[in-house]
PDB file of N, CA and C in Angstrom:
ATOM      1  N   UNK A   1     -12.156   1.339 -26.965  1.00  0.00           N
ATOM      2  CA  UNK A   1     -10.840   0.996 -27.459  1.00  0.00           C
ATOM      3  C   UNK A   1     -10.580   1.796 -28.708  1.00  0.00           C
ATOM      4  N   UNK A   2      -9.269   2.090 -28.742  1.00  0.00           N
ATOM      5  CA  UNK A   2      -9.348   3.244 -29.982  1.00  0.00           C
ATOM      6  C   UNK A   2      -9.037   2.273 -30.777  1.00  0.00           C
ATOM      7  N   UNK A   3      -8.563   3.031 -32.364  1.00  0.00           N
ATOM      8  CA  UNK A   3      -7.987   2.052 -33.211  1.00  0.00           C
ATOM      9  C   UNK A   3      -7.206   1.270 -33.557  1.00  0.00           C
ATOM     10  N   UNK A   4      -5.894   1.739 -33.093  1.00  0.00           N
ATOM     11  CA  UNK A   4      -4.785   0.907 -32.793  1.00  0.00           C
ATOM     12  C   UNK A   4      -4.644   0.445 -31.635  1.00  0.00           C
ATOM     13  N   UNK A   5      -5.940  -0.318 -30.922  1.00  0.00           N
ATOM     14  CA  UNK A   5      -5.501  -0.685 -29.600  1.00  0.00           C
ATOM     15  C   UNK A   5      -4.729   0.126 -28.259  1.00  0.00           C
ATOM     16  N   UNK A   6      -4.864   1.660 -28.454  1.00  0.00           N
ATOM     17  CA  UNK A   6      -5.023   2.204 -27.312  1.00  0.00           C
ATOM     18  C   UNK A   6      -5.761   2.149 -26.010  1.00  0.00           C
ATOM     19  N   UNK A   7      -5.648   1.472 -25.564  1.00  0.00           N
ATOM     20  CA  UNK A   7      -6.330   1.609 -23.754  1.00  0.00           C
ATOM     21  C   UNK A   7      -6.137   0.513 -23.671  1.00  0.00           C
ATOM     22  N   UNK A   8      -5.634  -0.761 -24.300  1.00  0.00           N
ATOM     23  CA  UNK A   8      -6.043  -2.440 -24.443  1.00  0.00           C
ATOM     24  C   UNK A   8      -5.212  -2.595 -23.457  1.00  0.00           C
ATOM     25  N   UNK A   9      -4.940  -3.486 -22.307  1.00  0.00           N
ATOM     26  CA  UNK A   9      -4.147  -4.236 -21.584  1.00  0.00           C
ATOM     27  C   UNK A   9      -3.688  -2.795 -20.291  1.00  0.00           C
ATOM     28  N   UNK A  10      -4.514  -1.630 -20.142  1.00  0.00           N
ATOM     29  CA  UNK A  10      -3.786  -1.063 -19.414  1.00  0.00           C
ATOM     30  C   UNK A  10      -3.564  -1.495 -17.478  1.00  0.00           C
ATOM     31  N   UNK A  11      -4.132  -2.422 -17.107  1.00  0.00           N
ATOM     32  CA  UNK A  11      -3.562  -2.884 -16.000  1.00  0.00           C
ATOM     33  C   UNK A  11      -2.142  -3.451 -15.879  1.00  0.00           C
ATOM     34  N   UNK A  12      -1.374  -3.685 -16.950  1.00  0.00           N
ATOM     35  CA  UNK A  12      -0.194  -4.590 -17.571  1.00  0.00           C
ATOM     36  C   UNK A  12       0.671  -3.645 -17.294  1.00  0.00           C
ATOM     37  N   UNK A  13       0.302  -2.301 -17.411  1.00  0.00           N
ATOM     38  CA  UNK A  13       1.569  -0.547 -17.547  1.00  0.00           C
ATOM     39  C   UNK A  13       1.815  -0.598 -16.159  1.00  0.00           C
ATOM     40  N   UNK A  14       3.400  -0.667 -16.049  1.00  0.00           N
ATOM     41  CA  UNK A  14       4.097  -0.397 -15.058  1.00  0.00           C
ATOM     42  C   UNK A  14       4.561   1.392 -14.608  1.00  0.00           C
ATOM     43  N   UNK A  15       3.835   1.621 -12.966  1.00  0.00           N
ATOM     44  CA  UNK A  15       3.638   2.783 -12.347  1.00  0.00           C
ATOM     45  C   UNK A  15       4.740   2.744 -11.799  1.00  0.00           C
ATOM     46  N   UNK A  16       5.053   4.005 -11.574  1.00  0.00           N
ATOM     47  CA  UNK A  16       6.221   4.994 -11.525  1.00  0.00           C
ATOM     48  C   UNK A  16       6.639   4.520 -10.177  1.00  0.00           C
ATOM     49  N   UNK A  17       7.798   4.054  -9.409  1.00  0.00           N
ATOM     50  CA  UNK A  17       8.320   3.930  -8.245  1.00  0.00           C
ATOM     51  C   UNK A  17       8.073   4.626  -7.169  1.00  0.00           C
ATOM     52  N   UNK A  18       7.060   4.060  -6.132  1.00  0.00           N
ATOM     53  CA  UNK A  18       6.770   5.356  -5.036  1.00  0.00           C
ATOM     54  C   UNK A  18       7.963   6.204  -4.510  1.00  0.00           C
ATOM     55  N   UNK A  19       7.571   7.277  -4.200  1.00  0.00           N
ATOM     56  CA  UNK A  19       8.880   8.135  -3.541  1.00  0.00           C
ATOM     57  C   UNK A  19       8.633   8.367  -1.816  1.00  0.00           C
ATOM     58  N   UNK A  20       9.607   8.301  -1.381  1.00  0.00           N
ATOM     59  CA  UNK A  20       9.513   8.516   0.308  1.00  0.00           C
ATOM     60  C   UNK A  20      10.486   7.350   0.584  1.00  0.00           C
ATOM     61  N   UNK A  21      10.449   7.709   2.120  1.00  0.00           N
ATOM     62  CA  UNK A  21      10.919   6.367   2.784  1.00  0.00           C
ATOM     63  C   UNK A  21      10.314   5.083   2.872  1.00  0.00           C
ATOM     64  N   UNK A  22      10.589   4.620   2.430  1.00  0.00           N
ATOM     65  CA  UNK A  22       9.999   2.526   2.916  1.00  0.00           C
ATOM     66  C   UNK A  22      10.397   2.112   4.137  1.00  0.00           C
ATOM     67  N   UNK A  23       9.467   1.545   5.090  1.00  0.00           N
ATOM     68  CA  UNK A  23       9.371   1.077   6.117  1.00  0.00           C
ATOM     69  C   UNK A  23       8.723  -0.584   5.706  1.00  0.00           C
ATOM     70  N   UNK A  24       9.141  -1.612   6.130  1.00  0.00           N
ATOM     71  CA  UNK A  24       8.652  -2.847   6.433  1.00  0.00           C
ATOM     72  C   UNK A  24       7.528  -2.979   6.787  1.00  0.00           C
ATOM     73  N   UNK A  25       6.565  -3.166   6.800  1.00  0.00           N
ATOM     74  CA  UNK A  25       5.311  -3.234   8.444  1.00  0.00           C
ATOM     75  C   UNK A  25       4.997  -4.591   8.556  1.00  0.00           C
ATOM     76  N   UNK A  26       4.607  -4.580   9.477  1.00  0.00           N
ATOM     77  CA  UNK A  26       3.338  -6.397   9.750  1.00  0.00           C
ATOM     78  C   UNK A  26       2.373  -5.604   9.920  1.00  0.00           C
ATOM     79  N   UNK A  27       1.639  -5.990   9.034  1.00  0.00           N
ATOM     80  CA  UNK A  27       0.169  -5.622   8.675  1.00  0.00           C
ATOM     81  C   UNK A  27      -0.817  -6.664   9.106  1.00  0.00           C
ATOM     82  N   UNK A  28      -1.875  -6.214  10.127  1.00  0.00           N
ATOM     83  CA  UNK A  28      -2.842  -6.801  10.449  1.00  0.00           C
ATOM     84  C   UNK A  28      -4.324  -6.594   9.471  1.00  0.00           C
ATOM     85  N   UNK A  29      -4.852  -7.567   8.435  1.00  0.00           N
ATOM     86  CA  UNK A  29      -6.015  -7.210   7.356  1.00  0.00           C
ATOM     87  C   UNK A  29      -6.678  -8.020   7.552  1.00  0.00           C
ATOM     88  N   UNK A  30      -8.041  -7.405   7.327  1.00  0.00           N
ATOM     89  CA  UNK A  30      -9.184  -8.626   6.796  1.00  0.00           C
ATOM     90  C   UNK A  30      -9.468  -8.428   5.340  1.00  0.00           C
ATOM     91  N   UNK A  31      -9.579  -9.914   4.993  1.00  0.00           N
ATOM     92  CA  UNK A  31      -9.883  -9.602   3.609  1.00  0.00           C
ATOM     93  C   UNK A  31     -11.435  -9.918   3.439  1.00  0.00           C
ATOM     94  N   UNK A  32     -11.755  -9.891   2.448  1.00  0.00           N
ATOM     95  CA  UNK A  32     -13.558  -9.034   2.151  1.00  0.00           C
ATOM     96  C   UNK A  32     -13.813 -10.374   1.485  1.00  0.00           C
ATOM     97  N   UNK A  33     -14.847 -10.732   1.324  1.00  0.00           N
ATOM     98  CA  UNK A  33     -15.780 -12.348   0.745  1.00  0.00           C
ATOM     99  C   UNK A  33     -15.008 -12.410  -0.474  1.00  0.00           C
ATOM    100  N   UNK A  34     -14.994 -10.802  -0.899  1.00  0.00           N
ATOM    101  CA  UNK A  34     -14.405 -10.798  -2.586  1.00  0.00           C
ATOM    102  C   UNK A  34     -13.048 -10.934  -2.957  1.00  0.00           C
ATOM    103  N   UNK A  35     -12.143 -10.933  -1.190  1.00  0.00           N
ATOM    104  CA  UNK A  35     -10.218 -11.097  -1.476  1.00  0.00           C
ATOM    105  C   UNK A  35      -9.818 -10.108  -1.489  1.00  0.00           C
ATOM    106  N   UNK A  36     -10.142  -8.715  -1.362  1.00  0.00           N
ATOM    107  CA  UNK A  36     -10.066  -7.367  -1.169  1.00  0.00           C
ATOM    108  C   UNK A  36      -9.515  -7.388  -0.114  1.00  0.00           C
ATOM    109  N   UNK A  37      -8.064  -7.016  -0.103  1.00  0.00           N
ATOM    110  CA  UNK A  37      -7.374  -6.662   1.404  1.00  0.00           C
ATOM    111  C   UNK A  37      -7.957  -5.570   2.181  1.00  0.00           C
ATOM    112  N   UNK A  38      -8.362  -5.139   3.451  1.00  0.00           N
ATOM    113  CA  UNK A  38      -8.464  -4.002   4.461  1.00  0.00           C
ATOM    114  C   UNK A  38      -7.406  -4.308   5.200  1.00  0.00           C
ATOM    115  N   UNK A  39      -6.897  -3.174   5.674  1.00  0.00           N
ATOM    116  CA  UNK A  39      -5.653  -3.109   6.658  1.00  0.00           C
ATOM    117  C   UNK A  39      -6.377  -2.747   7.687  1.00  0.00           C
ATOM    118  N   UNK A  40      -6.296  -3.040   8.949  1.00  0.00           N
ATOM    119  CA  UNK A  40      -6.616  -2.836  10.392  1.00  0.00           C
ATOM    120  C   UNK A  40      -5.849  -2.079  11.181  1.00  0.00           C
ATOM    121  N   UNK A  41      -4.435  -2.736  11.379  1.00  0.00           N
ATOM    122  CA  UNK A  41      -3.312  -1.609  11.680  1.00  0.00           C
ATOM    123  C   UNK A  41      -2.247  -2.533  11.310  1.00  0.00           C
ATOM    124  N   UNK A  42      -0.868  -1.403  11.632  1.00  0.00           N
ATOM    125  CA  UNK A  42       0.018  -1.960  11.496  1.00  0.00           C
ATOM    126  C   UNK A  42       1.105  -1.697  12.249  1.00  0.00           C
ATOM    127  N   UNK A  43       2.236  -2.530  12.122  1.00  0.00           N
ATOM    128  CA  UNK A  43       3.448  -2.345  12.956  1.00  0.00           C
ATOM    129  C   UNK A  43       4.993  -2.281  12.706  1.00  0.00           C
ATOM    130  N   UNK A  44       5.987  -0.842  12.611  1.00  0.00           N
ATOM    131  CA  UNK A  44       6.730  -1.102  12.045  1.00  0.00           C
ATOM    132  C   UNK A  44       8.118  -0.477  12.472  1.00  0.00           C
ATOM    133  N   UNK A  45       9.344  -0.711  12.600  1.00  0.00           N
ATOM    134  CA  UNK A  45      10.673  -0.156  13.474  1.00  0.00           C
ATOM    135  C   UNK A  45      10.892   0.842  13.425  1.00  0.00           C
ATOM    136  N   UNK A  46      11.130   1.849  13.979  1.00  0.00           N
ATOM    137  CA  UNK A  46      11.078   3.238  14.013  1.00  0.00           C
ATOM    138  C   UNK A  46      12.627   3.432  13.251  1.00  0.00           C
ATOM    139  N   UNK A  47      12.818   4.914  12.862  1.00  0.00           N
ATOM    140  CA  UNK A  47      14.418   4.863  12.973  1.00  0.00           C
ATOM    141  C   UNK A  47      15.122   5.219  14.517  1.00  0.00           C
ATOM    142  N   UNK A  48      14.446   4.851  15.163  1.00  0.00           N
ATOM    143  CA  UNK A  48      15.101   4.976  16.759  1.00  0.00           C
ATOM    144  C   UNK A  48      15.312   3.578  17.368  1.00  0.00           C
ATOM    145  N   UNK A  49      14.635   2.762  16.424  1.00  0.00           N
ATOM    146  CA  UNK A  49      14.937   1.039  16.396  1.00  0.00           C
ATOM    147  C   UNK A  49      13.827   0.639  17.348  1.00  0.00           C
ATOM    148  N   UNK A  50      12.998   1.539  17.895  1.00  0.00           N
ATOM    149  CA  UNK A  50      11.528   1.125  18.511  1.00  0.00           C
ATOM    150  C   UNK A  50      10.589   0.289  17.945  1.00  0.00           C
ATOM    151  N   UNK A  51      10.019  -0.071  18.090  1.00  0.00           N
ATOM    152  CA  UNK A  51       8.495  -0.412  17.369  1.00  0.00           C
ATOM    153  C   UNK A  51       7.416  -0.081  18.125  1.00  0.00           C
ATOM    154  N   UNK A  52       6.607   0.727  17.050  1.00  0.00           N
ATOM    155  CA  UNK A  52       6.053   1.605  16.771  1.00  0.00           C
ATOM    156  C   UNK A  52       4.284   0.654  16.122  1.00  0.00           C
ATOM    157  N   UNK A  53       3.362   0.750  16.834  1.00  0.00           N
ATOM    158  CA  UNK A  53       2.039   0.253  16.673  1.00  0.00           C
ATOM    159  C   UNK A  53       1.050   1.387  15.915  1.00  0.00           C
ATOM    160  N   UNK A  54       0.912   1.151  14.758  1.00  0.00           N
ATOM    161  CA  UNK A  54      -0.483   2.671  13.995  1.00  0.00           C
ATOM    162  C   UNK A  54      -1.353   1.445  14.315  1.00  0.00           C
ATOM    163  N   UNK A  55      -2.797   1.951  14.724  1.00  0.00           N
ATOM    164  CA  UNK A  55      -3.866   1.302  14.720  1.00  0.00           C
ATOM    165  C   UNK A  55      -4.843   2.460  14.262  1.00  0.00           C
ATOM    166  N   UNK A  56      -6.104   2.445  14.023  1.00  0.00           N
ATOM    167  CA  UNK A  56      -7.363   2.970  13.255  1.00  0.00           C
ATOM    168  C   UNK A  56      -6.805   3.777  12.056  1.00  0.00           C
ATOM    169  N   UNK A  57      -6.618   3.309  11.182  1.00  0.00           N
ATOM    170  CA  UNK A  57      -5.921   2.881   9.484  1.00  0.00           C
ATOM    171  C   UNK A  57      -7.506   3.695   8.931  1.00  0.00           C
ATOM    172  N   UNK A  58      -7.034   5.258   8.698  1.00  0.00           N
ATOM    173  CA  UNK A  58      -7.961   5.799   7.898  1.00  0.00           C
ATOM    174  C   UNK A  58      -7.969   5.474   6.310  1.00  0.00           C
ATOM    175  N   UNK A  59      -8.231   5.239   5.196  1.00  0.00           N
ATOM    176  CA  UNK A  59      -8.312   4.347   3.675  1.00  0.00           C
ATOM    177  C   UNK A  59      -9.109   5.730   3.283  1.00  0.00           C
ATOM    178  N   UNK A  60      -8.229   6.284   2.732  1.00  0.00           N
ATOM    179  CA  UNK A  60      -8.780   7.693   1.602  1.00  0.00           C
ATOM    180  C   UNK A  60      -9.330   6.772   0.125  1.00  0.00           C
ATOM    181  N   UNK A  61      -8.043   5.798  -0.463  1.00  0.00           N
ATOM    182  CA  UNK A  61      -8.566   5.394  -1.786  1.00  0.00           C
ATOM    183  C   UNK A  61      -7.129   4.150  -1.800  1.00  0.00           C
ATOM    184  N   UNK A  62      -7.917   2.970  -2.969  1.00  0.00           N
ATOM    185  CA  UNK A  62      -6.980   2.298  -3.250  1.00  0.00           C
ATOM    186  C   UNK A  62      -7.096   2.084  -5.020  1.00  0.00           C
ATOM    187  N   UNK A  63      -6.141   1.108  -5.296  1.00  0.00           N
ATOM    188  CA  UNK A  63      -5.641   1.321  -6.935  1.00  0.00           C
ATOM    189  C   UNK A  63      -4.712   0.137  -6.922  1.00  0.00           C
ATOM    190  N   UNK A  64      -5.144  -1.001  -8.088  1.00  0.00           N
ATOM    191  CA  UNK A  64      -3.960  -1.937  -8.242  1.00  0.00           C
ATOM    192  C   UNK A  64      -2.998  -1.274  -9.053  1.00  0.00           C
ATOM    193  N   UNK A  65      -1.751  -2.039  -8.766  1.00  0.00           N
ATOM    194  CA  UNK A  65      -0.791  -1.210  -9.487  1.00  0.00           C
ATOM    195  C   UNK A  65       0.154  -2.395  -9.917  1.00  0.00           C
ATOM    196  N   UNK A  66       1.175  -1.894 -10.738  1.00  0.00           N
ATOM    197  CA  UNK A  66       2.275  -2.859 -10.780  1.00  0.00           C
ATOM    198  C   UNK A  66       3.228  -1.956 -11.065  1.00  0.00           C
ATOM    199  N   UNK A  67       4.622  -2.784 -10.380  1.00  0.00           N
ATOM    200  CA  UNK A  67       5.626  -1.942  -9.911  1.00  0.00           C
ATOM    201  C   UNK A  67       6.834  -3.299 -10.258  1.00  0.00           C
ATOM    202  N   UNK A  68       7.370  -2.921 -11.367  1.00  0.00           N
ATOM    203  CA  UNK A  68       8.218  -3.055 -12.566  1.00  0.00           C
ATOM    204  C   UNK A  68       7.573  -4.875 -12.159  1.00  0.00           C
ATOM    205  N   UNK A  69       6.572  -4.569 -13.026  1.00  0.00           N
ATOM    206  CA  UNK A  69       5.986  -5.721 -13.387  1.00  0.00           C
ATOM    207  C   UNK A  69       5.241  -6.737 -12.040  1.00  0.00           C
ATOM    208  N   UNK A  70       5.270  -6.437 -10.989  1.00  0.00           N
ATOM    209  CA  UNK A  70       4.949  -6.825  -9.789  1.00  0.00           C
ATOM    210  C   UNK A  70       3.593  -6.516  -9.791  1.00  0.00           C
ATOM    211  N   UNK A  71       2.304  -7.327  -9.332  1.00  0.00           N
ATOM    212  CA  UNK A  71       0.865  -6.881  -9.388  1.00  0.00           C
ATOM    213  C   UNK A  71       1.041  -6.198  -7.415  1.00  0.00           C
ATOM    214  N   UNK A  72       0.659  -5.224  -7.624  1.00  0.00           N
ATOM    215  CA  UNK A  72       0.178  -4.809  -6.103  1.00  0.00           C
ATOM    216  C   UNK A  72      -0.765  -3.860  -5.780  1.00  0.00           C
ATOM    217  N   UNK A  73      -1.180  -3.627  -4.575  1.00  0.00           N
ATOM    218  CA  UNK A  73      -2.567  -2.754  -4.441  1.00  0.00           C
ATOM    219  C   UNK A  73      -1.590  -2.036  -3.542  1.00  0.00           C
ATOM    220  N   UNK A  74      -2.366  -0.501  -4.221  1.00  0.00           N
ATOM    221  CA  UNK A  74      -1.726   0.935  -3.143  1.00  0.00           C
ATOM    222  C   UNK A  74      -2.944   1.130  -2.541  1.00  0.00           C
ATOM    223  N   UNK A  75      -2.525   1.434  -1.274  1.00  0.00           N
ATOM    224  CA  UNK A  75      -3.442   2.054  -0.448  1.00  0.00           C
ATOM    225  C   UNK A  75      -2.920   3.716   0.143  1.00  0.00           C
ATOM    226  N   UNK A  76      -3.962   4.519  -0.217  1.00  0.00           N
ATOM    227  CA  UNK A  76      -3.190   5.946   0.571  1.00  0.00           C
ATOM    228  C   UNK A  76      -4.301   6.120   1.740  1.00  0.00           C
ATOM    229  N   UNK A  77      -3.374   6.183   2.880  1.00  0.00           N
ATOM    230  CA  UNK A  77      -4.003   5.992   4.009  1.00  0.00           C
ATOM    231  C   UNK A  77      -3.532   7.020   4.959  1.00  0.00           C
ATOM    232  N   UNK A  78      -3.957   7.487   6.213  1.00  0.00           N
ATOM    233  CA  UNK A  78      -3.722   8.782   6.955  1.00  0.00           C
ATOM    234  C   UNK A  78      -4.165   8.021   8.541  1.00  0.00           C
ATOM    235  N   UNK A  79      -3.264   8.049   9.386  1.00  0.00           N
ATOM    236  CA  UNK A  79      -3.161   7.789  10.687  1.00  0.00           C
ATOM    237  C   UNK A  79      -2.402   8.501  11.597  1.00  0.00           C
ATOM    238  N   UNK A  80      -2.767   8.494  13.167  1.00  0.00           N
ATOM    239  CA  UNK A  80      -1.803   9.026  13.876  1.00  0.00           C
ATOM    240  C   UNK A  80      -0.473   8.020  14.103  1.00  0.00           C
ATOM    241  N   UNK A  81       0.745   8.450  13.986  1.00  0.00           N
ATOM    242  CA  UNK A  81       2.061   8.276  13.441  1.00  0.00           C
ATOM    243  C   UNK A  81       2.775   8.899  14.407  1.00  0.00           C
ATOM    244  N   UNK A  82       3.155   8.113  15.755  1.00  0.00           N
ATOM    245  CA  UNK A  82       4.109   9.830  16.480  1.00  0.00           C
ATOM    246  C   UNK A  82       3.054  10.443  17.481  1.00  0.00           C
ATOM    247  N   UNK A  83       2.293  10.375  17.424  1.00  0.00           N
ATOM    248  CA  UNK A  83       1.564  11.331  18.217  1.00  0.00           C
ATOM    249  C   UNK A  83       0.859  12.599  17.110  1.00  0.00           C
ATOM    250  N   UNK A  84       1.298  12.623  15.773  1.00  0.00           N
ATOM    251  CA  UNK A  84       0.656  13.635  14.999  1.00  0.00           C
ATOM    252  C   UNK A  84       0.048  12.784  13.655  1.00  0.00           C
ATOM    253  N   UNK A  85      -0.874  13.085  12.964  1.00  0.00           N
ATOM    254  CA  UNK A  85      -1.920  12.843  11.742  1.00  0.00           C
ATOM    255  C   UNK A  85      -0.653  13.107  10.755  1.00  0.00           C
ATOM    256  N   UNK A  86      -0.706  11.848  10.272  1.00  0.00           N
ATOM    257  CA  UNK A  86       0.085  11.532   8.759  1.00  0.00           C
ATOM    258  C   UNK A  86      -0.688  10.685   7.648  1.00  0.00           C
ATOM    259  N   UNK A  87      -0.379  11.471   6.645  1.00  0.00           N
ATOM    260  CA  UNK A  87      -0.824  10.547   4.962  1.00  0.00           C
ATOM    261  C   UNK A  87       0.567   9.504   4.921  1.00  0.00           C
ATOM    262  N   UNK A  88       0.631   8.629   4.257  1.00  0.00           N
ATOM    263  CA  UNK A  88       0.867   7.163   3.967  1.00  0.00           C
ATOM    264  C   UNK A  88       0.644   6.645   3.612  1.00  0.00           C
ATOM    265  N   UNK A  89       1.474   5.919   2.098  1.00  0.00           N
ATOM    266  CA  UNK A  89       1.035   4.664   1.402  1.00  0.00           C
ATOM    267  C   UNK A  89       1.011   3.445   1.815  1.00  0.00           C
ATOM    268  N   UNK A  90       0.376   2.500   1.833  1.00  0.00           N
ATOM    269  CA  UNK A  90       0.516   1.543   2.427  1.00  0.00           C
ATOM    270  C   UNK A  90       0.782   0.134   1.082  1.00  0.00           C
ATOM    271  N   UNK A  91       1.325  -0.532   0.807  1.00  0.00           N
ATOM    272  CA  UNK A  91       1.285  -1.138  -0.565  1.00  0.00           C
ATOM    273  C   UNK A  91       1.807  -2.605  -0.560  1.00  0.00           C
ATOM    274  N   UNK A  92       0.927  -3.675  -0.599  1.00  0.00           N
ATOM    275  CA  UNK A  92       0.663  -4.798  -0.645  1.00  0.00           C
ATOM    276  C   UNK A  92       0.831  -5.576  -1.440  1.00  0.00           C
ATOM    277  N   UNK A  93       2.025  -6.394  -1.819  1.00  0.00           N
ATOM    278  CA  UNK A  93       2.901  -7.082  -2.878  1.00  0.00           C
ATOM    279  C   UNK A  93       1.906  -8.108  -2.906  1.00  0.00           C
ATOM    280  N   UNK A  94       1.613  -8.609  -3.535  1.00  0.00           N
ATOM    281  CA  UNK A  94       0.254 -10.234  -3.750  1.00  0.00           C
ATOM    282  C   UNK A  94       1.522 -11.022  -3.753  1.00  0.00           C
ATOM    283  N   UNK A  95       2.314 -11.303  -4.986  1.00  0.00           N
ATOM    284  CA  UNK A  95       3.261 -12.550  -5.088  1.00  0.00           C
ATOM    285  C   UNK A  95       3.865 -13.050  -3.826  1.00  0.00           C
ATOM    286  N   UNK A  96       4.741 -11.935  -3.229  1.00  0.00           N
ATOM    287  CA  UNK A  96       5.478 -12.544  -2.445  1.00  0.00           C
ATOM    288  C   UNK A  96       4.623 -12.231  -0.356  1.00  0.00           C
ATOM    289  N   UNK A  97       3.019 -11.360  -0.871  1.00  0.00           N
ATOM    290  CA  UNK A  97       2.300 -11.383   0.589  1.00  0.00           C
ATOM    291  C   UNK A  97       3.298 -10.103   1.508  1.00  0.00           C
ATOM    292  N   UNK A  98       3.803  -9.208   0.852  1.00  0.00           N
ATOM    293  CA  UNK A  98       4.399  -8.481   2.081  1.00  0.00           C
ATOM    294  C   UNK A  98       3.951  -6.926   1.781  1.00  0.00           C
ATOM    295  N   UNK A  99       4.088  -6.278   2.973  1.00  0.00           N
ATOM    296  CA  UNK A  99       3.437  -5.018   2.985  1.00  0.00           C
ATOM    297  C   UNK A  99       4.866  -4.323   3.561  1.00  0.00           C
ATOM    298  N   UNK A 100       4.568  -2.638   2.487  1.00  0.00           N
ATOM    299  CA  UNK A 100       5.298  -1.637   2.850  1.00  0.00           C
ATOM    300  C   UNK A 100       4.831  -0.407   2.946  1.00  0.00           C
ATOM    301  N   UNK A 101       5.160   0.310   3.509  1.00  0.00           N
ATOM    302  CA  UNK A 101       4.652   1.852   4.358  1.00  0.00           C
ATOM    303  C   UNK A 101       5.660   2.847   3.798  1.00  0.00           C
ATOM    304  N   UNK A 102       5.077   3.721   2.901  1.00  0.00           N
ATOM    305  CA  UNK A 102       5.656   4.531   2.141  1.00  0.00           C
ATOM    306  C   UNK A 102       5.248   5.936   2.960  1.00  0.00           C
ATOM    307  N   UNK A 103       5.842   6.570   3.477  1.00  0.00           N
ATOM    308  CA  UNK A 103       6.039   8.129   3.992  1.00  0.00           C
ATOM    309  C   UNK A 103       6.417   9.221   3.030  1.00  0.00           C
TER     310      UNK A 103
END
């Protein structure tokens, strides 16, 4: 900790608004002994108004975050999407339990 309380409370600092499109999903997770969400797959409306099933949810890295004051966990994750390999945030609101799919 520096002297004037530099680094103190930094889970509290609100991260920058993801950029991309937001998609809804229903997210299928297990959570871990410790409450640690894993995503399994997920499911979410296409813009062709389909729905659209990702299953085997590759997890590069995750990071709690808060997003204008909201506690949530990012996940950047890479699945087939379409028929082709896509990166994707995946990001898990705790308060209100809902998941969104950032492209």
């Amino acid at each position: 900790m520096g002297v004037f309380g530099i680094g103190t409370n930094v889970k509290d600092i609100n991260s920058k608004e993801p950029q991309g499109k937001m998609y809804h999903v229903a997210c299928k997770v297990w959570f871990t002994a410790s409450c640690n969400p894993r995503p399994l797959s997920l499911k979410f409306e296409g813009d062709d108004g389909i729905i659209q099933t990702v299953s085997e949810i590759t997890i590069k890295c995750s990071e709690d975050k808060n997003y204008n004051g909201i506690p949530s966990k990012e996940f950047q994750c890479y699945a087939i999407i379409g028929g082709l390999k896509r990166e994707f945030k995946l990001i898990f609101y705790m308060e209100s339990c809902k998941w969104v799919m950032i492209i």
